[in-house]
N, C-alpha and C. Protein backbone atom coordinates (compact mmCIF):
# COMPACT_ATOMS: atom_id res chain seq x y z
N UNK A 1 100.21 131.04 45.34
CA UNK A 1 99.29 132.08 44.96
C UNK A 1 99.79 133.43 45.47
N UNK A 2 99.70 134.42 44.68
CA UNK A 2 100.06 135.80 45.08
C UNK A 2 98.66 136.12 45.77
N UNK A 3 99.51 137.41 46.73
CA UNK A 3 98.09 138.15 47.42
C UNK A 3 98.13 139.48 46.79
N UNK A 4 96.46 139.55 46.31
CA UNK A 4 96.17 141.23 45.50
C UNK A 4 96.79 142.31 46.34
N UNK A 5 97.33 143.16 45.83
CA UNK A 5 98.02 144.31 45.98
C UNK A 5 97.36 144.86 47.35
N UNK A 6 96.28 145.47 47.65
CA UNK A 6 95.25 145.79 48.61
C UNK A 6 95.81 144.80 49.65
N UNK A 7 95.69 143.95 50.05
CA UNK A 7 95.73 142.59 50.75
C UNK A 7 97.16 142.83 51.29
N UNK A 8 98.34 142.81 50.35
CA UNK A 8 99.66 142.61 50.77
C UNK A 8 100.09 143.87 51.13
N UNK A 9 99.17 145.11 50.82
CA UNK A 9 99.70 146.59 51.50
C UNK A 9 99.22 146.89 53.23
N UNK A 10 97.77 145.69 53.19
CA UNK A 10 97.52 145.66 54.81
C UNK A 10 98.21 144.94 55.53
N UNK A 11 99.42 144.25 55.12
CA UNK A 11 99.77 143.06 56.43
C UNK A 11 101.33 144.03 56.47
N UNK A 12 101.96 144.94 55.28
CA UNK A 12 103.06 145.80 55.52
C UNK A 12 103.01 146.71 57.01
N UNK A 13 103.72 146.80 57.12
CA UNK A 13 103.93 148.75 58.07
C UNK A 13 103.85 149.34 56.91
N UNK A 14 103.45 150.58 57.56
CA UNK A 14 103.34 152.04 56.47
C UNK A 14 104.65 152.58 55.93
N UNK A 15 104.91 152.93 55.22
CA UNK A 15 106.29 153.38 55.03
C UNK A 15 106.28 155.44 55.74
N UNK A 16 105.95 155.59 56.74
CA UNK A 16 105.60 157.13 56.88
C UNK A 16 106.94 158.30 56.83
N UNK A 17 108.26 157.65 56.53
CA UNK A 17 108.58 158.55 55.76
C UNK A 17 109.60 158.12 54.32
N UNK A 18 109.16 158.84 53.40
CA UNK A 18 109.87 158.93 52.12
C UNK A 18 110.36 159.30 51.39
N UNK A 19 111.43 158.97 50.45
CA UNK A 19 112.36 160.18 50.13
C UNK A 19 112.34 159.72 48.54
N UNK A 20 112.23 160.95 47.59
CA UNK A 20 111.90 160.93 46.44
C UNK A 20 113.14 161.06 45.36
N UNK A 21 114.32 160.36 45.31
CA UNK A 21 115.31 161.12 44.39
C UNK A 21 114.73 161.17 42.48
N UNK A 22 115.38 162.54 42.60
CA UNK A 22 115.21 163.04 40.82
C UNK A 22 113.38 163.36 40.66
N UNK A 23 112.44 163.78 42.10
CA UNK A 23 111.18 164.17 42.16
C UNK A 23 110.95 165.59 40.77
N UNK A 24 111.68 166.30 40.28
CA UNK A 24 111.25 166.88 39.70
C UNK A 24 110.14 168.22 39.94
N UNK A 25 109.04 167.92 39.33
CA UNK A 25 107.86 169.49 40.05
C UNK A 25 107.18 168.71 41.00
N UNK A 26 107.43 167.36 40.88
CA UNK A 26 106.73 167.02 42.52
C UNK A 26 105.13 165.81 42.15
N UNK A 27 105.31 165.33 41.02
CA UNK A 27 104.40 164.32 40.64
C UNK A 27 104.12 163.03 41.77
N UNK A 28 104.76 163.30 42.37
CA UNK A 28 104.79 161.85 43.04
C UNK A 28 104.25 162.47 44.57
N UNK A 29 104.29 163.91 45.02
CA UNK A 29 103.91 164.21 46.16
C UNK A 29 102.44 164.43 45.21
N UNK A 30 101.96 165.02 44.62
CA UNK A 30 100.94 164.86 44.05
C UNK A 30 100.00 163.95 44.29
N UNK A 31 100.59 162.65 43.64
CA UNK A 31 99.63 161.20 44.19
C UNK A 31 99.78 160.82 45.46
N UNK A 32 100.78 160.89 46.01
CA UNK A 32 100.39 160.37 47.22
C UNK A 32 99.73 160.97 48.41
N UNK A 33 99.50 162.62 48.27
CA UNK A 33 99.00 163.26 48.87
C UNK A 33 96.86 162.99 48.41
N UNK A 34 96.47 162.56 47.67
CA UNK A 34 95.54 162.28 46.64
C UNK A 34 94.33 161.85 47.24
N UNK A 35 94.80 160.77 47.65
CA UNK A 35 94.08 160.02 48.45
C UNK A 35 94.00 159.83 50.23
N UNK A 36 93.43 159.62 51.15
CA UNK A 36 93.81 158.81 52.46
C UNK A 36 94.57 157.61 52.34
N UNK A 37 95.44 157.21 53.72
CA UNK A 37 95.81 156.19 53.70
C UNK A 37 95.10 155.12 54.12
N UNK A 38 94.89 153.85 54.62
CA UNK A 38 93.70 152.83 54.64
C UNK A 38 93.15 152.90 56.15
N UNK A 39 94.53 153.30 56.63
CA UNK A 39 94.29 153.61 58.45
C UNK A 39 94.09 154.74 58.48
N UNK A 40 93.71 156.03 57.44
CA UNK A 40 93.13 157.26 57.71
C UNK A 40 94.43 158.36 58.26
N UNK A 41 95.55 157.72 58.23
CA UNK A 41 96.51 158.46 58.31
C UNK A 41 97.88 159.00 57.46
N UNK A 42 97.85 160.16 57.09
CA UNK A 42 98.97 160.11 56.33
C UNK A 42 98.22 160.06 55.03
N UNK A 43 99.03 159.99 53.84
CA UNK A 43 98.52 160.15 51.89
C UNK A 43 98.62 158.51 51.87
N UNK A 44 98.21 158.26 50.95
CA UNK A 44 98.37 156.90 49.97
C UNK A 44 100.01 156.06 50.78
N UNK A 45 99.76 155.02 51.53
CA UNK A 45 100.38 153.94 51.82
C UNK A 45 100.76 154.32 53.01
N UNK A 46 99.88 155.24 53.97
CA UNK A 46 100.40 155.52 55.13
C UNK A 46 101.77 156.69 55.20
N UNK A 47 102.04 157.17 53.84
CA UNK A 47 103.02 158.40 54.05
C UNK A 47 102.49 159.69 54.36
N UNK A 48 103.70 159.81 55.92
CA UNK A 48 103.25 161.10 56.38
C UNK A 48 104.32 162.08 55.93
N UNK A 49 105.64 162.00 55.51
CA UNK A 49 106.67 162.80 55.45
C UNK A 49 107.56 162.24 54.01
N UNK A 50 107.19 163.27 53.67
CA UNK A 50 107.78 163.08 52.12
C UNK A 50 109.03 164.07 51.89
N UNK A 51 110.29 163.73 50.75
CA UNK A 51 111.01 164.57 50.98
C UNK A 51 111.71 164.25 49.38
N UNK A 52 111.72 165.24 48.69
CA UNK A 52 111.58 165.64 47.43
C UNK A 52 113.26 166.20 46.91
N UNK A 53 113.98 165.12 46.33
CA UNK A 53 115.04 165.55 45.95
C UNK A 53 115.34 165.39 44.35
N UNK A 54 115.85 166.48 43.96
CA UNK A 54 116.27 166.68 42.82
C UNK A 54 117.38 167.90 42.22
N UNK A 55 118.22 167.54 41.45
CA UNK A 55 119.72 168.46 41.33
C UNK A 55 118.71 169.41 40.32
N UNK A 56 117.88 169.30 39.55
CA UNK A 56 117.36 170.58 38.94
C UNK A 56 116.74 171.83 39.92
N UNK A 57 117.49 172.96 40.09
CA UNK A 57 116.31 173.62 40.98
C UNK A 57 115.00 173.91 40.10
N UNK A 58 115.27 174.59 39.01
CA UNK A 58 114.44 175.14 38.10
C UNK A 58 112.86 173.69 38.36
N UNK A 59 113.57 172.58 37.84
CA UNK A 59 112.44 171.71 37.97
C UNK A 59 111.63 171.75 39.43
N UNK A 60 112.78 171.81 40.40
CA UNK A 60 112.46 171.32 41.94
C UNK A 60 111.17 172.41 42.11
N UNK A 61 111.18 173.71 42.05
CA UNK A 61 110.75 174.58 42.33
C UNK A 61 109.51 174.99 41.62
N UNK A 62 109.68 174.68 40.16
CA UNK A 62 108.65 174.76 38.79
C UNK A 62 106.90 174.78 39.75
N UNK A 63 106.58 174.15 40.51
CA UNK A 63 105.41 174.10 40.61
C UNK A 63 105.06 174.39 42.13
N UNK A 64 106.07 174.72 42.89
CA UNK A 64 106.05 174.92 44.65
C UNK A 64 104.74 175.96 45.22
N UNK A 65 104.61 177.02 44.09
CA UNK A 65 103.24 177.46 44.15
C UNK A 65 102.20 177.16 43.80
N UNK A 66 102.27 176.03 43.68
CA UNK A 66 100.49 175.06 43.08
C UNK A 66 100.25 174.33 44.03
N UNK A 67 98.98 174.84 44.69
CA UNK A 67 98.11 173.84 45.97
C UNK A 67 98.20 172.41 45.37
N UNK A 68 98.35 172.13 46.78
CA UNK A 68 98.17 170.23 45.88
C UNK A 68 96.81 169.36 46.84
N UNK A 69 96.48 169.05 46.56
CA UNK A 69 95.15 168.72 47.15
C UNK A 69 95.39 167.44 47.90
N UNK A 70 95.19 167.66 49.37
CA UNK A 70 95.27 167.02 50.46
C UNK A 70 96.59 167.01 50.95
N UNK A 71 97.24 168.06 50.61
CA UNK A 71 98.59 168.24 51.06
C UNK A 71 98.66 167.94 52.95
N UNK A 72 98.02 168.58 53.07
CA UNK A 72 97.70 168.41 54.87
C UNK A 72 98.25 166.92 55.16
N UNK A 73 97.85 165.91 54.24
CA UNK A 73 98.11 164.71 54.36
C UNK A 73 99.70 164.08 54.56
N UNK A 74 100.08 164.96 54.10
CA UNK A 74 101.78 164.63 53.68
C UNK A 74 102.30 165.69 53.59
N UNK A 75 103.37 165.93 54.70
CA UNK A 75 104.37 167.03 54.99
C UNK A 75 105.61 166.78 54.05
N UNK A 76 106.15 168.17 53.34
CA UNK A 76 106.93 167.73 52.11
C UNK A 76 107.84 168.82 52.17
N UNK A 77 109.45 168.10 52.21
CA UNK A 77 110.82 169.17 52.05
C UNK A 77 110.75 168.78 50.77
N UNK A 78 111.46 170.14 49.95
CA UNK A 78 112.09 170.08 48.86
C UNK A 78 113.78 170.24 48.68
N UNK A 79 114.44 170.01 48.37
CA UNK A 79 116.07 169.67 48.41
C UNK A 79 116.64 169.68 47.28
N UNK A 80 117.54 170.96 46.84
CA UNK A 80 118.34 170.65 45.56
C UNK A 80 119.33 170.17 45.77
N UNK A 81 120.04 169.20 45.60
CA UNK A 81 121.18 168.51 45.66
C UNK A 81 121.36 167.68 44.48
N UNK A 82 122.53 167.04 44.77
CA UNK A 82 123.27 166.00 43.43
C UNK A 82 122.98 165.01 44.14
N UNK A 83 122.16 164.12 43.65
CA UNK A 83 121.80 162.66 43.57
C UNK A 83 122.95 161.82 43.25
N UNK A 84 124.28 162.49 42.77
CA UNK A 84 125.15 161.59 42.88
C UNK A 84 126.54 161.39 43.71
N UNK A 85 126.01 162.77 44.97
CA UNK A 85 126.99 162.46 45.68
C UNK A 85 126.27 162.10 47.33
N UNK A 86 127.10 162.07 48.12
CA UNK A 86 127.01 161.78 49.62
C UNK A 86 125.45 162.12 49.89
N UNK A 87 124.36 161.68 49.98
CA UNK A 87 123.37 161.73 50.26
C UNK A 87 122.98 162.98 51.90
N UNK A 88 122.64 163.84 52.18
CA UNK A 88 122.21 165.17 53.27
C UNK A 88 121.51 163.72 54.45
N UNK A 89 121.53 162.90 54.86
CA UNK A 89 120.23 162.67 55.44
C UNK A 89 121.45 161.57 56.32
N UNK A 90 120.65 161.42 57.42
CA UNK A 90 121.33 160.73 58.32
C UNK A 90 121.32 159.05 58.28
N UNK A 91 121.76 157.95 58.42
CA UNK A 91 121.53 156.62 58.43
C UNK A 91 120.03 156.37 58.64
N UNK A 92 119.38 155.48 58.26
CA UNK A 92 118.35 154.81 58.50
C UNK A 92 117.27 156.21 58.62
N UNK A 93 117.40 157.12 58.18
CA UNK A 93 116.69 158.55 58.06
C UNK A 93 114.73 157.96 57.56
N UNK A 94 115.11 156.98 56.09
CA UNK A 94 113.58 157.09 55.56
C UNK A 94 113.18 155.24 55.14
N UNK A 95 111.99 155.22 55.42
CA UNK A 95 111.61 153.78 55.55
C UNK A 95 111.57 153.32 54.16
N UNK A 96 111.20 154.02 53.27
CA UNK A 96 110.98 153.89 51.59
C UNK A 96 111.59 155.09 51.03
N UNK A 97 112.62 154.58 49.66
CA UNK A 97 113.21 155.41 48.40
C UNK A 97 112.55 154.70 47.29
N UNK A 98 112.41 155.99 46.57
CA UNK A 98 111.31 155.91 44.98
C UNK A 98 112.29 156.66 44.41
N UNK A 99 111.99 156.38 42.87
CA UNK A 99 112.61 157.69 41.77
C UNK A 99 111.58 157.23 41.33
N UNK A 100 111.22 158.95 40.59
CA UNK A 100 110.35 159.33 39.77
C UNK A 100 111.22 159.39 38.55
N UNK A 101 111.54 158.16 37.30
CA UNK A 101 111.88 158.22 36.65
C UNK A 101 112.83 159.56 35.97
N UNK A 102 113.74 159.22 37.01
CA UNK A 102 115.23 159.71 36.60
C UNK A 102 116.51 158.63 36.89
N UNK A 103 116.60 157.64 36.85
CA UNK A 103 117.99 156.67 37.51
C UNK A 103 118.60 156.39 36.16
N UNK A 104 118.17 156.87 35.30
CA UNK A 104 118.50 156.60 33.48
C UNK A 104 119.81 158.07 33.85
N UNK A 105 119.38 158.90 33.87
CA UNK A 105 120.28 160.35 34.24
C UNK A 105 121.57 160.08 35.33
N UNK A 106 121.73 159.08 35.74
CA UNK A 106 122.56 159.08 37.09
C UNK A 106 123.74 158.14 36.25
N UNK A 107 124.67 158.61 36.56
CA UNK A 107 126.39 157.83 35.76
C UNK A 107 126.53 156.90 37.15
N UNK A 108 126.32 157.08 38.20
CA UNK A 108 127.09 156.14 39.60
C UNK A 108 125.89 155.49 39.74
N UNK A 109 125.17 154.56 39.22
CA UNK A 109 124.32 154.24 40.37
C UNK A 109 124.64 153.33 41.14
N UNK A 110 125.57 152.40 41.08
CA UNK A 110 125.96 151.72 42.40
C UNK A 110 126.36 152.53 43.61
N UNK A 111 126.87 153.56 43.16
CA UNK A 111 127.14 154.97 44.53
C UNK A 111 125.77 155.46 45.03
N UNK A 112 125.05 155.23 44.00
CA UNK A 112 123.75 156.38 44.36
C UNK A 112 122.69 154.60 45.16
N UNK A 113 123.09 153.52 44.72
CA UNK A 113 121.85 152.86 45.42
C UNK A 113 122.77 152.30 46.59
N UNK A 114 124.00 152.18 47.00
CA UNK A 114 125.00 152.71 48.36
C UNK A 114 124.18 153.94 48.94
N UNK A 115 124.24 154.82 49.04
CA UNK A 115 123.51 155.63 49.59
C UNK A 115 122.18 155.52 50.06
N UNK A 116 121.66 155.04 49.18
CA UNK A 116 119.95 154.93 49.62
C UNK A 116 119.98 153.84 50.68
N UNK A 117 120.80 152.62 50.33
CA UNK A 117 120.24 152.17 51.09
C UNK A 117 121.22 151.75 52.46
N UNK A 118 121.87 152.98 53.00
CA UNK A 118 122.58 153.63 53.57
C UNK A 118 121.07 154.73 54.68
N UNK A 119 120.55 154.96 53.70
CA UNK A 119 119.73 156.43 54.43
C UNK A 119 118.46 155.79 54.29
N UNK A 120 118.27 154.13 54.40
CA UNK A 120 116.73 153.80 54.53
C UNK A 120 116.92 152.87 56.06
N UNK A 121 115.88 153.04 56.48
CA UNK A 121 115.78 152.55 58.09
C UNK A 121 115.91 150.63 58.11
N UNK A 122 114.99 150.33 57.19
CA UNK A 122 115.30 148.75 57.28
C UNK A 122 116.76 148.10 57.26
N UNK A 123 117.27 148.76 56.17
CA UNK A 123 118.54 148.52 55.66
C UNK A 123 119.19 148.54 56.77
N UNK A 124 119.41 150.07 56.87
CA UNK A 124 120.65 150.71 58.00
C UNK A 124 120.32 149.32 59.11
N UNK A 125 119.08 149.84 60.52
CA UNK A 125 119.25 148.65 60.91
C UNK A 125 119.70 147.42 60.88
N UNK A 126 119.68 146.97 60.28
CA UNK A 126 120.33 145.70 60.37
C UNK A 126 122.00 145.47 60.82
């Protein structure tokens, strides 16, 4: 038997920090800033530190002046860089990597999911 989503997000750790490649105007700090997390800390799944990368500046930037509601919740860099080279961030830097539907746009992704999971903490550890 599977356990409902709710259920299997309380027995996780929080992921409190996360890194967004190909974020765009920032949809994804959006939701997760949205809500509380279940322990009252941090946005939606316990994220406190969000970090927003994308090679468009134009996109990156598109919305940086629009309040986002419950931002307080989730502290957020924005970063123009190439998603398809050497990743800015140090080993084991972020506990969870998301794309906001861009990995269709990326020619390397065996380079680009080398990297991530290069610059995610579970991984690296080990």
């Amino acid at each position: 038997d599977m356990l409902p989503y709710d259920a299997m997000l309380s027995i996780l750790p929080p992921p409190p920090t996360l890194y967004v490649t190909g974020s765009g105007a920032g949809f994804i700090h959006k939701a997760i800033c949205s809500d509380d997390a279940f322990e009252g800390e941090g946005g939606i799944g316990g994220v406190r530190k969000l970090v927003q990368l994308d090679s468009s500046e134009v996109m990156l930037l598109r919305d940086q002046d629009v309040k986002v509601e419950g931002a307080e919740r989730c502290d957020t860099y924005r970063l123009n860089a190439d998603e398809e080279g050497t990743l800015p961030f140090p080993d084991g830097t972020f506990d969870l990597v998301i794309s906001s539907q861009a990995l269709h746009w990326i020619n390397d992704l065996p380079g680009l999911f080398k990297e991530v999971m290069v610059s995610t903490y579970a991984i690296a550890a080990r």
